[in-house]
PDB file of N, CA and C in Angstrom:
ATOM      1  N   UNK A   1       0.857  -1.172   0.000  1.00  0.00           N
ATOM      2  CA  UNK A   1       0.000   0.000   0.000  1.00  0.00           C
ATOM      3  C   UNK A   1       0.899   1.229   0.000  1.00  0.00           C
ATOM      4  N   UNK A   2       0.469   2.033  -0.466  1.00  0.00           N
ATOM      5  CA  UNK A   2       0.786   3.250  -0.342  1.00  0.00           C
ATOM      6  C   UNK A   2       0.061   4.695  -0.455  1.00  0.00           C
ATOM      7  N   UNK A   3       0.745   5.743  -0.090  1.00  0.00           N
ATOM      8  CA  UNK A   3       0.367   6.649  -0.027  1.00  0.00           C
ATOM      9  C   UNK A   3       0.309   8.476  -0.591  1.00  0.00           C
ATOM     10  N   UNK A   4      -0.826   8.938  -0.956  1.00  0.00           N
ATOM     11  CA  UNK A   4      -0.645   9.572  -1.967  1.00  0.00           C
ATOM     12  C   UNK A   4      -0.269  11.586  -1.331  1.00  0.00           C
ATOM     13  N   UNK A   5      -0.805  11.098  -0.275  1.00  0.00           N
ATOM     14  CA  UNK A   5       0.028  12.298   0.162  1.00  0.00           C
ATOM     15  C   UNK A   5       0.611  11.782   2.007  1.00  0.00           C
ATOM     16  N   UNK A   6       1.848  11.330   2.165  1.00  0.00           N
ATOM     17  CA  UNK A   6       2.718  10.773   2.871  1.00  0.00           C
ATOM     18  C   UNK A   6       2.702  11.420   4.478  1.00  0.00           C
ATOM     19  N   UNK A   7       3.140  13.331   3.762  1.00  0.00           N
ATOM     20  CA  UNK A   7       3.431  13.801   5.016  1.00  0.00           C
ATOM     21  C   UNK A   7       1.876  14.042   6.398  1.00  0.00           C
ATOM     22  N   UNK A   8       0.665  14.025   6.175  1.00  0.00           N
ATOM     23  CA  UNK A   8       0.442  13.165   6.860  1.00  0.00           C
ATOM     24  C   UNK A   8       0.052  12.147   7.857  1.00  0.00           C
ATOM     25  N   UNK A   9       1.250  11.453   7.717  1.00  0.00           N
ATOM     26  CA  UNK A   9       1.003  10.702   8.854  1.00  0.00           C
ATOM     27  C   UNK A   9       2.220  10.841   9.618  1.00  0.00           C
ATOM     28  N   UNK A  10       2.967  11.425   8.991  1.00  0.00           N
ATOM     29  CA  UNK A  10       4.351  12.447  10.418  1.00  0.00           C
ATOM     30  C   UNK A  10       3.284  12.709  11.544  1.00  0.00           C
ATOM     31  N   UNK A  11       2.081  13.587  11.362  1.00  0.00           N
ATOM     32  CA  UNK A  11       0.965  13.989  11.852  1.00  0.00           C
ATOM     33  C   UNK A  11       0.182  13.497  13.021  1.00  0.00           C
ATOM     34  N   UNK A  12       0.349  11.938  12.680  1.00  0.00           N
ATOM     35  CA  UNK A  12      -0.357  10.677  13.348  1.00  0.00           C
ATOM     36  C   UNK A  12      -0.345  10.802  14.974  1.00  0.00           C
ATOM     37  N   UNK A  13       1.284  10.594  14.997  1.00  0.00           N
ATOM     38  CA  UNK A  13       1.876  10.255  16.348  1.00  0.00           C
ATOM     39  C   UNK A  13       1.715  11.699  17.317  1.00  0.00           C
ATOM     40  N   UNK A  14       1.746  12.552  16.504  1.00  0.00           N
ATOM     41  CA  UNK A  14       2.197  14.270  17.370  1.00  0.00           C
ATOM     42  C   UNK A  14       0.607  13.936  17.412  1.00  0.00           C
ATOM     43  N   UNK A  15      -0.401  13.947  17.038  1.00  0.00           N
ATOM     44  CA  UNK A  15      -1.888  14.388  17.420  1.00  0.00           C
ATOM     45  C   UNK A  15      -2.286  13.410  18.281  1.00  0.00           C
ATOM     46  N   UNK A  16      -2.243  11.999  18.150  1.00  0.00           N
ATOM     47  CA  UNK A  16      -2.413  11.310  19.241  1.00  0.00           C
ATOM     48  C   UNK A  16      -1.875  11.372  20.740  1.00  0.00           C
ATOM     49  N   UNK A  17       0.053  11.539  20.526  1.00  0.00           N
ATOM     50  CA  UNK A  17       0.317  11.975  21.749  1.00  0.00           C
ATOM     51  C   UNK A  17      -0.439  13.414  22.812  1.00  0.00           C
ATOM     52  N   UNK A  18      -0.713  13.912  21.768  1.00  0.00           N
ATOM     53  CA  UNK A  18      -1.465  15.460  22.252  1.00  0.00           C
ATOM     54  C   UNK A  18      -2.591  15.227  23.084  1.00  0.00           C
ATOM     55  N   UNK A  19      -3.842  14.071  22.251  1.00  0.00           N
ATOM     56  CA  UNK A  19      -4.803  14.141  22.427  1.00  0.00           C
ATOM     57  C   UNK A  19      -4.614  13.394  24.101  1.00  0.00           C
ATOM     58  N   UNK A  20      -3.685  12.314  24.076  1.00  0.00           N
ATOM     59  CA  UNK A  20      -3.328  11.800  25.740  1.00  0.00           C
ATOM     60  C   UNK A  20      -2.970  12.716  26.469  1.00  0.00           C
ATOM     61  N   UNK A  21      -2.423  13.914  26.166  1.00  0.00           N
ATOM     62  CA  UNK A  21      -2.060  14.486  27.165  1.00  0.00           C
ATOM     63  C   UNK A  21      -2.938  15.526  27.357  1.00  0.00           C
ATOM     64  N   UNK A  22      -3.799  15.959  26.567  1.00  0.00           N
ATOM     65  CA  UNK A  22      -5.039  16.834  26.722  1.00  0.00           C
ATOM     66  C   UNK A  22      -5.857  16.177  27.802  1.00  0.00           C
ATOM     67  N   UNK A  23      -6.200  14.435  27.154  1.00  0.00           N
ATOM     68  CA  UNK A  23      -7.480  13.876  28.375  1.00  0.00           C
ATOM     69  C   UNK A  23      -6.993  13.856  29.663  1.00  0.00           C
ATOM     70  N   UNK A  24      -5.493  13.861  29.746  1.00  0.00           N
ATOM     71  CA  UNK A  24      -4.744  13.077  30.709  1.00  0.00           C
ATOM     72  C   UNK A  24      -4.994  14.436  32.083  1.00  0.00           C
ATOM     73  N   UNK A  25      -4.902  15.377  31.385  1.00  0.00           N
ATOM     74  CA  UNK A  25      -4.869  17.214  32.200  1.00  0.00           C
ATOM     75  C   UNK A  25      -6.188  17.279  32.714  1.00  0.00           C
ATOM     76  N   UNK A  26      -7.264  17.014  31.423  1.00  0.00           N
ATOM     77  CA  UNK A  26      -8.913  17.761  31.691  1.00  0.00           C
ATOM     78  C   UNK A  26      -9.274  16.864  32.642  1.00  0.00           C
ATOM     79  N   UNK A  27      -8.863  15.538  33.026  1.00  0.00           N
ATOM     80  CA  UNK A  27      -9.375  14.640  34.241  1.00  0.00           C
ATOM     81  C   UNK A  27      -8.649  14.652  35.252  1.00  0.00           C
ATOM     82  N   UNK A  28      -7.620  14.772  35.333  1.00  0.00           N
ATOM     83  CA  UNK A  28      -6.989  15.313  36.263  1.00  0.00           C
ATOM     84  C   UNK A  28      -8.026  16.385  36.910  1.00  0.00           C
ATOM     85  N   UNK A  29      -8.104  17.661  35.742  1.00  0.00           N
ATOM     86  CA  UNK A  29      -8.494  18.909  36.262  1.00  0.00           C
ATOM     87  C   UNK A  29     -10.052  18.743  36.712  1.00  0.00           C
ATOM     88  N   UNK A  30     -10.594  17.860  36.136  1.00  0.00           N
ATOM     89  CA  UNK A  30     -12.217  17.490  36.410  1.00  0.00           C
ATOM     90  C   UNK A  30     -11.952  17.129  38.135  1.00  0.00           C
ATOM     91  N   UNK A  31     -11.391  16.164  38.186  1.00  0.00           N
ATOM     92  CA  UNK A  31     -11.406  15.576  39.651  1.00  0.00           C
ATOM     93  C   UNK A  31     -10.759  16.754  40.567  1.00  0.00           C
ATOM     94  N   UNK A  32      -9.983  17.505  40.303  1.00  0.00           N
ATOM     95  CA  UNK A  32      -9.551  18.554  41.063  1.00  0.00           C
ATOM     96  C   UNK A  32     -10.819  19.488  41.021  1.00  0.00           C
ATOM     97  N   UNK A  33     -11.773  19.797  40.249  1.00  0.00           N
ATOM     98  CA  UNK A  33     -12.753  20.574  40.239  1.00  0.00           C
ATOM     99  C   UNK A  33     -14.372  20.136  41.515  1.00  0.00           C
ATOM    100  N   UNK A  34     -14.464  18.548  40.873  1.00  0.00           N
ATOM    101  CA  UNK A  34     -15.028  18.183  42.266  1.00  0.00           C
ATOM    102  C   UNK A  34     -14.592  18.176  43.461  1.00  0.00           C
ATOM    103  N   UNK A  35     -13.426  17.534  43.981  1.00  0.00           N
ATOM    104  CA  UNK A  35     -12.855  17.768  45.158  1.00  0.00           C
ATOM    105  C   UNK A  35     -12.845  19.438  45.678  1.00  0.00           C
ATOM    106  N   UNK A  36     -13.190  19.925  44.761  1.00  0.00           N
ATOM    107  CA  UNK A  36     -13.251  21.347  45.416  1.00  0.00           C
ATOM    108  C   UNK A  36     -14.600  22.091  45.645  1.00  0.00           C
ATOM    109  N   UNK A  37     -15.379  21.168  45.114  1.00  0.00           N
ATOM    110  CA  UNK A  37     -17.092  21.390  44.946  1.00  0.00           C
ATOM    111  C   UNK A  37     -17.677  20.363  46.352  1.00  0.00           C
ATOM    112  N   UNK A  38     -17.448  19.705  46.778  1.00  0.00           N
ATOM    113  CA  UNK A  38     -17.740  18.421  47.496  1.00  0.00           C
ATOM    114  C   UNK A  38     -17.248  17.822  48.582  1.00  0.00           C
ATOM    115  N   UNK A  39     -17.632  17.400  49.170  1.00  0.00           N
ATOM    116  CA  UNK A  39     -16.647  17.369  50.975  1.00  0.00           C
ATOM    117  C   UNK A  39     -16.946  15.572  50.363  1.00  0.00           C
ATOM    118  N   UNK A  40     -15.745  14.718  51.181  1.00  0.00           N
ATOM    119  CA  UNK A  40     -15.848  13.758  51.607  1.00  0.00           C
ATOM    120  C   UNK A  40     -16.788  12.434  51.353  1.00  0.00           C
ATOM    121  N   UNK A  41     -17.960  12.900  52.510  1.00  0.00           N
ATOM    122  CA  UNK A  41     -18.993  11.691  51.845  1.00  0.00           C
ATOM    123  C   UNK A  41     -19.330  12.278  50.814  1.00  0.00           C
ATOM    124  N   UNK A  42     -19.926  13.243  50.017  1.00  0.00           N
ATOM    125  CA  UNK A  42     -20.403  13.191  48.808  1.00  0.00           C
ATOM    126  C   UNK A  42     -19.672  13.091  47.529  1.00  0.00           C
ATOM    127  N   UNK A  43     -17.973  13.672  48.383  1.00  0.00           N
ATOM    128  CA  UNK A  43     -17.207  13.048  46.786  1.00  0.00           C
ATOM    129  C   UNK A  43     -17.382  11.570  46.489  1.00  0.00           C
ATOM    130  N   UNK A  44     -17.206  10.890  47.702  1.00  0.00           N
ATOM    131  CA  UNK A  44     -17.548   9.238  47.649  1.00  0.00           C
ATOM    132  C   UNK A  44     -18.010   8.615  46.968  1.00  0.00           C
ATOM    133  N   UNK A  45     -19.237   9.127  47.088  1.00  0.00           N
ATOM    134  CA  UNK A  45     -20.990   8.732  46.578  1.00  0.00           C
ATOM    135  C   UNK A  45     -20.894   8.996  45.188  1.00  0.00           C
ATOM    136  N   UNK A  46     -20.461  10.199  44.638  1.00  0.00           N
ATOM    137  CA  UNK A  46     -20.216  10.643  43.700  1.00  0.00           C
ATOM    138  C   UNK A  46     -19.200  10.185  42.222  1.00  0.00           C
ATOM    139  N   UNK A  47     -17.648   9.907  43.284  1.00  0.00           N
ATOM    140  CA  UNK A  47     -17.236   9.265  42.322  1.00  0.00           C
ATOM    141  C   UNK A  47     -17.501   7.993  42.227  1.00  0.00           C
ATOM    142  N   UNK A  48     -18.099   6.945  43.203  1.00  0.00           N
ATOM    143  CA  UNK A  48     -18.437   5.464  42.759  1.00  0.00           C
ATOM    144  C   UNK A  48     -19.516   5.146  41.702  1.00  0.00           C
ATOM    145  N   UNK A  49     -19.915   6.696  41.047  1.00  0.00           N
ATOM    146  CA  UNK A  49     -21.499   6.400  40.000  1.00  0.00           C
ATOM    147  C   UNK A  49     -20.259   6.352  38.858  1.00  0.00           C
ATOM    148  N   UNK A  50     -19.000   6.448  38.728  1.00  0.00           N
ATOM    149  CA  UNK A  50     -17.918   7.079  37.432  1.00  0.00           C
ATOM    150  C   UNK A  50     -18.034   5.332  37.373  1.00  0.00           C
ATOM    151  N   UNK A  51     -17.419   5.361  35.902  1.00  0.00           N
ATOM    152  CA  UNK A  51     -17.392   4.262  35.379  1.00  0.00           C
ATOM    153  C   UNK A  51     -15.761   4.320  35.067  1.00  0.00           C
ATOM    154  N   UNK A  52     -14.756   4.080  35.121  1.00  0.00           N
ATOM    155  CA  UNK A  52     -13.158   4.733  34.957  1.00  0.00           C
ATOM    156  C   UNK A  52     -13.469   3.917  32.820  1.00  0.00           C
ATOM    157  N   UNK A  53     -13.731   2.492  33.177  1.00  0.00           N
ATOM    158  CA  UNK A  53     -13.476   1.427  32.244  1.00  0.00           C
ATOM    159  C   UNK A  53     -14.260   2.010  31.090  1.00  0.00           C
ATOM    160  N   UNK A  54     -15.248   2.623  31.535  1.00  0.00           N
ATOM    161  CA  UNK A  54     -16.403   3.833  29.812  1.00  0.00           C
ATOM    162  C   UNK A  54     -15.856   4.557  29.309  1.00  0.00           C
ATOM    163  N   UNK A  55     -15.270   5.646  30.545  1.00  0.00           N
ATOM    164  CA  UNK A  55     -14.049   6.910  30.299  1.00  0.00           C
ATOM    165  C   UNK A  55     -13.312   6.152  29.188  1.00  0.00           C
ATOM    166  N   UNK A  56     -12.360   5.061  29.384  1.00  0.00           N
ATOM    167  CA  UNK A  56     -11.880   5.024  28.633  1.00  0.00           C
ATOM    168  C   UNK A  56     -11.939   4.487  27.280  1.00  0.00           C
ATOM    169  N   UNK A  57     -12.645   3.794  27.345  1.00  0.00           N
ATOM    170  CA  UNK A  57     -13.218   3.385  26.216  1.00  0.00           C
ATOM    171  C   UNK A  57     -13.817   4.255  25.222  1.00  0.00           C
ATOM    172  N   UNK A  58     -14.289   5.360  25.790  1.00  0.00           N
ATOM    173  CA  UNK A  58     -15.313   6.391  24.955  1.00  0.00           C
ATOM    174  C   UNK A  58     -13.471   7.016  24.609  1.00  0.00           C
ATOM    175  N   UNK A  59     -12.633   7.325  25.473  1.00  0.00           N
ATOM    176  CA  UNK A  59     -10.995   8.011  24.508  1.00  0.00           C
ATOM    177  C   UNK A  59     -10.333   7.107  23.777  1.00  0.00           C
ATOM    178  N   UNK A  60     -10.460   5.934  23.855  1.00  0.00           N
ATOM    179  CA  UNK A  60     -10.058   5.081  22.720  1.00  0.00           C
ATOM    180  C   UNK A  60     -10.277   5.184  21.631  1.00  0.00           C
ATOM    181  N   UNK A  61     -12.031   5.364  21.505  1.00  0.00           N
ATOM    182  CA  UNK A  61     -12.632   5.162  20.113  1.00  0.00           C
ATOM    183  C   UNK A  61     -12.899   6.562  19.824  1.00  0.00           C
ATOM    184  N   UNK A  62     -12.336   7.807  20.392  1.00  0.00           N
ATOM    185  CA  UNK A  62     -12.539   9.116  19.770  1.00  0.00           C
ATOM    186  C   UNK A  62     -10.971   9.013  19.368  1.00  0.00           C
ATOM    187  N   UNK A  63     -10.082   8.575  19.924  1.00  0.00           N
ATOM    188  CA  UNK A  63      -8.463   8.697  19.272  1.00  0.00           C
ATOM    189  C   UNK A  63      -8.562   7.868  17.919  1.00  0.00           C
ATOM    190  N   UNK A  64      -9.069   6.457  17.749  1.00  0.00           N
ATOM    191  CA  UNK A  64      -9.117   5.319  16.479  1.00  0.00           C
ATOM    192  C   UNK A  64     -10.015   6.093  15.488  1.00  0.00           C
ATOM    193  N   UNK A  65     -11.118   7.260  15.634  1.00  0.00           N
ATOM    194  CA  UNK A  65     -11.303   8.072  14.875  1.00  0.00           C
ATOM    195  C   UNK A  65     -10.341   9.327  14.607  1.00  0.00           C
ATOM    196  N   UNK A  66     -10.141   9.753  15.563  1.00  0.00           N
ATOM    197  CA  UNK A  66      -9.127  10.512  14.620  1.00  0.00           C
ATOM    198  C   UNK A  66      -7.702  10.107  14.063  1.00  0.00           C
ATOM    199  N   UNK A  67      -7.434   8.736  14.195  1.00  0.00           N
ATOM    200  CA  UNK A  67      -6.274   8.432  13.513  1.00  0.00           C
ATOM    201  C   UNK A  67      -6.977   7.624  12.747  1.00  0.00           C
ATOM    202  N   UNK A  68      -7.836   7.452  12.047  1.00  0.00           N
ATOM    203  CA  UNK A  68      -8.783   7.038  10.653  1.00  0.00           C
ATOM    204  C   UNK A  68      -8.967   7.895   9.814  1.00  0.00           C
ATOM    205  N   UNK A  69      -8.860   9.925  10.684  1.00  0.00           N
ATOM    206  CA  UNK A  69      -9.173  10.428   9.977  1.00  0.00           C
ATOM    207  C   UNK A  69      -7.870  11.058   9.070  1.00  0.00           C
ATOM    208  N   UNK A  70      -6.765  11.093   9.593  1.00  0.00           N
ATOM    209  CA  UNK A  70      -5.598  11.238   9.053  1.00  0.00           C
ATOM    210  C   UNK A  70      -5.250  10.691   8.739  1.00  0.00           C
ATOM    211  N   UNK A  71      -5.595   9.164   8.592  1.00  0.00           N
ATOM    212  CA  UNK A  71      -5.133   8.004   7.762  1.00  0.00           C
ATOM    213  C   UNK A  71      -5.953   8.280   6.356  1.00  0.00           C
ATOM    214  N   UNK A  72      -6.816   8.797   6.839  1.00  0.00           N
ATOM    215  CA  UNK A  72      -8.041   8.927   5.105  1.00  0.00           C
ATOM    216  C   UNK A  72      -7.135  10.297   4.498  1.00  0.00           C
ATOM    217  N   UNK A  73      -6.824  11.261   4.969  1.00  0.00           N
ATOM    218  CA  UNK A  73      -6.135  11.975   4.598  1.00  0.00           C
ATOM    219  C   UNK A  73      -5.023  12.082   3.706  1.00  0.00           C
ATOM    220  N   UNK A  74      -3.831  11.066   4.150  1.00  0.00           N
ATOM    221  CA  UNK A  74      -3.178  10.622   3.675  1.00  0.00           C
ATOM    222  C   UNK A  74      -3.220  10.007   2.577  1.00  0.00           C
ATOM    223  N   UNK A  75      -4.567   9.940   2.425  1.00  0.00           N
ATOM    224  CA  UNK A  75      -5.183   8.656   0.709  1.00  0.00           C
ATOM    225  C   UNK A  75      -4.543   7.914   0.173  1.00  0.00           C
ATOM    226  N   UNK A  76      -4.817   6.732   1.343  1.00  0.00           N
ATOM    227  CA  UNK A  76      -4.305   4.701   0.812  1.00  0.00           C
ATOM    228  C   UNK A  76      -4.593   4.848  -0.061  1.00  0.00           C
ATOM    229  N   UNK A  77      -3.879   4.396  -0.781  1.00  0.00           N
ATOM    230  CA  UNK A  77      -4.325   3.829  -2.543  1.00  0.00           C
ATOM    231  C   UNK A  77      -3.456   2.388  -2.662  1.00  0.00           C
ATOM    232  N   UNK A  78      -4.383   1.217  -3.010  1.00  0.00           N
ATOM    233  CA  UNK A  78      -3.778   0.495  -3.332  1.00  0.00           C
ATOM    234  C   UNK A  78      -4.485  -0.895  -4.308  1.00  0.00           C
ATOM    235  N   UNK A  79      -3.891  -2.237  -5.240  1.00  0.00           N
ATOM    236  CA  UNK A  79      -4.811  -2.310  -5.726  1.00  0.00           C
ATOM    237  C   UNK A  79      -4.519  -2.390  -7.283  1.00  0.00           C
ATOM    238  N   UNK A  80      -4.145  -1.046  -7.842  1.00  0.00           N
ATOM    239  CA  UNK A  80      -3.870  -0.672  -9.165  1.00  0.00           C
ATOM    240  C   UNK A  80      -2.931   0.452  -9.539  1.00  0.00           C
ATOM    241  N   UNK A  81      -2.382   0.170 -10.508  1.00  0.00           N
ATOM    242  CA  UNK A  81      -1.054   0.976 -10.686  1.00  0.00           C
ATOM    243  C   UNK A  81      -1.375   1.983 -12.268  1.00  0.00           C
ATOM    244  N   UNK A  82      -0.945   2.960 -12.066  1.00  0.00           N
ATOM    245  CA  UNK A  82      -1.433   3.919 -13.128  1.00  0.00           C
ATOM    246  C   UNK A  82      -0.188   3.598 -14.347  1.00  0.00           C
ATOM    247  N   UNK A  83      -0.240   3.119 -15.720  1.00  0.00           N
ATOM    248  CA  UNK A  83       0.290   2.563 -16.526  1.00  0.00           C
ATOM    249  C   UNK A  83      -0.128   3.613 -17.730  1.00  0.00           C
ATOM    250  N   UNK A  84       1.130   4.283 -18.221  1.00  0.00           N
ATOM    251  CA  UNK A  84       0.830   5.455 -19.796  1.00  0.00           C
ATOM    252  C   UNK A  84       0.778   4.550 -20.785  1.00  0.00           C
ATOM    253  N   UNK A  85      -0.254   4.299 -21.510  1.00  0.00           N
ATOM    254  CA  UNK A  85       0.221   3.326 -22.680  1.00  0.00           C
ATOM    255  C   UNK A  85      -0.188   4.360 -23.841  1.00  0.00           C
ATOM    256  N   UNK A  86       0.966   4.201 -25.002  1.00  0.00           N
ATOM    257  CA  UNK A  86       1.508   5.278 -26.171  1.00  0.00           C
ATOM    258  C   UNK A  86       0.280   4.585 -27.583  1.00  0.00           C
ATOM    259  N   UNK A  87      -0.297   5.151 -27.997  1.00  0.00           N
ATOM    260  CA  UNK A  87      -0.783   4.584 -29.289  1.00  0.00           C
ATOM    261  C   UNK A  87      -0.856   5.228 -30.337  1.00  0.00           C
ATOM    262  N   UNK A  88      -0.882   4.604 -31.433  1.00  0.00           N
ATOM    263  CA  UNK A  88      -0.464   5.523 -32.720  1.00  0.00           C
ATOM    264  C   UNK A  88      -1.565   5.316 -33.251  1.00  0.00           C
ATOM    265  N   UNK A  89      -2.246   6.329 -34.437  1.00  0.00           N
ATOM    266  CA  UNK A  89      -3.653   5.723 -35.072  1.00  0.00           C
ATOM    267  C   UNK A  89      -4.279   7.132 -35.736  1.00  0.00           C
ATOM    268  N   UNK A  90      -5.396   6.905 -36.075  1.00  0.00           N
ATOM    269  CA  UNK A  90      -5.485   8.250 -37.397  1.00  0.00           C
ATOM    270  C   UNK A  90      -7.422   8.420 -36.638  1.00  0.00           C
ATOM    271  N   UNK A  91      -7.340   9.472 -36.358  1.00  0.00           N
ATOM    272  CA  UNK A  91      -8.447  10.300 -35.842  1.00  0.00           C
ATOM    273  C   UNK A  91     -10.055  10.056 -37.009  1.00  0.00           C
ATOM    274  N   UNK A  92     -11.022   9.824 -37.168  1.00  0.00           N
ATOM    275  CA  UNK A  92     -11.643  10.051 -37.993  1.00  0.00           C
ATOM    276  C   UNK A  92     -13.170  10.871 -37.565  1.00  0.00           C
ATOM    277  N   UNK A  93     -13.563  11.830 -38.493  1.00  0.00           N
ATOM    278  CA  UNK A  93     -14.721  12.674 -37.903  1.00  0.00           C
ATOM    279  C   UNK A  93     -15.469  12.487 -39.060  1.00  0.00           C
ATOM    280  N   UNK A  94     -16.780  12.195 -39.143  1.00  0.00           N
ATOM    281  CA  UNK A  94     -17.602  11.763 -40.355  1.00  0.00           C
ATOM    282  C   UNK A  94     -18.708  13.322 -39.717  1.00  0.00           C
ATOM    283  N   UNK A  95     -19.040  14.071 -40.906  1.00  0.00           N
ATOM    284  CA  UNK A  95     -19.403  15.197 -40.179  1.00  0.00           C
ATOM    285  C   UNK A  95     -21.067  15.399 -41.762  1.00  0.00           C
ATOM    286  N   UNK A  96     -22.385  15.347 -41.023  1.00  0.00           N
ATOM    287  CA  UNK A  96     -23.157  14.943 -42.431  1.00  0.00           C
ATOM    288  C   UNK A  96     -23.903  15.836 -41.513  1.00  0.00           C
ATOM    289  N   UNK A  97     -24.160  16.820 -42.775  1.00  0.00           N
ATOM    290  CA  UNK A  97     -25.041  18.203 -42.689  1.00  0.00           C
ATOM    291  C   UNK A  97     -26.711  17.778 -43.229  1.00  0.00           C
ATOM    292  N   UNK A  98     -27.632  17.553 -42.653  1.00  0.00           N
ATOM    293  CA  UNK A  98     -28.884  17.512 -42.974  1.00  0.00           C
ATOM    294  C   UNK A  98     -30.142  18.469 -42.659  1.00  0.00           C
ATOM    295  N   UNK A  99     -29.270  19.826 -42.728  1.00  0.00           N
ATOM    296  CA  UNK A  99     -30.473  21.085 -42.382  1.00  0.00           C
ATOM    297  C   UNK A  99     -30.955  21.401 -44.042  1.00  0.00           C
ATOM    298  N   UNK A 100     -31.604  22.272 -44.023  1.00  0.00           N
ATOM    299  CA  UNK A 100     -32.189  22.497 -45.307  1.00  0.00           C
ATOM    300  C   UNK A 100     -31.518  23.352 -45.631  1.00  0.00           C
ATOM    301  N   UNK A 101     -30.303  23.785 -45.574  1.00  0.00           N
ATOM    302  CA  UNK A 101     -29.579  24.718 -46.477  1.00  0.00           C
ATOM    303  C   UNK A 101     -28.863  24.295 -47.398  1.00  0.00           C
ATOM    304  N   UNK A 102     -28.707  23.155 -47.591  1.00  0.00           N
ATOM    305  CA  UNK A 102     -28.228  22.214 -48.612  1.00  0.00           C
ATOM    306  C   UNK A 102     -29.110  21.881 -49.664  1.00  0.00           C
ATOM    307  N   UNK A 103     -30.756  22.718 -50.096  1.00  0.00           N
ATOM    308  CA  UNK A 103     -31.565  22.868 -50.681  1.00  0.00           C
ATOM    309  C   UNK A 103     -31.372  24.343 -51.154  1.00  0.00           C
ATOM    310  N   UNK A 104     -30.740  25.163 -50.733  1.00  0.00           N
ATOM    311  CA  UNK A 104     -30.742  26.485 -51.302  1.00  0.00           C
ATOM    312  C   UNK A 104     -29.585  26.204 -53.248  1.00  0.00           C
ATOM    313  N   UNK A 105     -29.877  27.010 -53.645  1.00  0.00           N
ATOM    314  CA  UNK A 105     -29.081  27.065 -54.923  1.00  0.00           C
ATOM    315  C   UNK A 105     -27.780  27.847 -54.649  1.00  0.00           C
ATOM    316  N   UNK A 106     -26.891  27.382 -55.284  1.00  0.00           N
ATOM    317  CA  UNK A 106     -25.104  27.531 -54.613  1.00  0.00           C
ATOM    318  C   UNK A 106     -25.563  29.405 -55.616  1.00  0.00           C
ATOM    319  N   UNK A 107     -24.658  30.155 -55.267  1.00  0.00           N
ATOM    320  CA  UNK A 107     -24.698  31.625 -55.687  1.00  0.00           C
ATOM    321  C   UNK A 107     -23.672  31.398 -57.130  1.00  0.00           C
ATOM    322  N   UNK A 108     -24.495  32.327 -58.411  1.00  0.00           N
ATOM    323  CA  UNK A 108     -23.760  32.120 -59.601  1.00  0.00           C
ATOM    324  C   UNK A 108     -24.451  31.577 -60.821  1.00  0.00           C
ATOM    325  N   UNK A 109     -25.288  29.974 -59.580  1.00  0.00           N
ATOM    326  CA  UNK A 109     -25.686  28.925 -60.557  1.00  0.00           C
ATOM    327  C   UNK A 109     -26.975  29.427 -61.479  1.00  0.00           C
ATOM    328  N   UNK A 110     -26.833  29.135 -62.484  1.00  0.00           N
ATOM    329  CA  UNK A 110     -28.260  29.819 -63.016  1.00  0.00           C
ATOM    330  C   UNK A 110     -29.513  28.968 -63.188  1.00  0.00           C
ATOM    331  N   UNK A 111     -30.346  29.853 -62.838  1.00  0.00           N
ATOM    332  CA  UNK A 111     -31.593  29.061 -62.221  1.00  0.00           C
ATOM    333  C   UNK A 111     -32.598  28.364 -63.200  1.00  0.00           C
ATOM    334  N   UNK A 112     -32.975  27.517 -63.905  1.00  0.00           N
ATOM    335  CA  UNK A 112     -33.994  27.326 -64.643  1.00  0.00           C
ATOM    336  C   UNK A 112     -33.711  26.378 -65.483  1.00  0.00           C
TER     337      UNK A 112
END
């Protein structure tokens, strides 16, 4: 397989690493935001409704989309190979006038 525009997927690795370290901050910063909203028993209560194993699953399959989408970017092509083939040969145009001006009398001709 290959690819029709390469650079990319240089792209791939820098946006994915990003996107880990984006989720990696905003949950961090989420849980620092409750702990500051919430005493004790209700952080408790609160975080045992979190699912950790959804969280991640729901950043898995938003990262496997966006590295699908820069993979589409990149435009796989594969399959068939583009081949110039040279041919020699003589053009023909068959060109047949059937309006009624080909009923008029040519100018000159004498009539009768």
């Amino acid at each position: 397989m290959k690819f029709a525009v390469p650079p990319w997927l240089w792209l791939l690795p820098v946006v994915i690493a990003g996107l880990i370290i984006l989720w990696t901050w905003s949950g961090r910063r989420a849980r620092r935001r409750l702990e500051g909203a919430f005493r004790p028993p209700w952080l408790d209560v609160l975080l045992s409704s979190l699912a950790p194993a959804r969280r991640r699953l729901r950043l898995a399959l938003m990262a496997l989309g966006v590295a699908a989408l820069i993979l589409a970017l990149a435009r796989p092509q594969w399959g068939r190979a583009t081949v110039e083939i040279e041919r020699t040969g003589v053009d023909v145009v068959v060109a047949l006038d059937v309006s009624r001006s080909m009923l008029a009398p040519d100018a000159g001709e004498p009539t009768g």
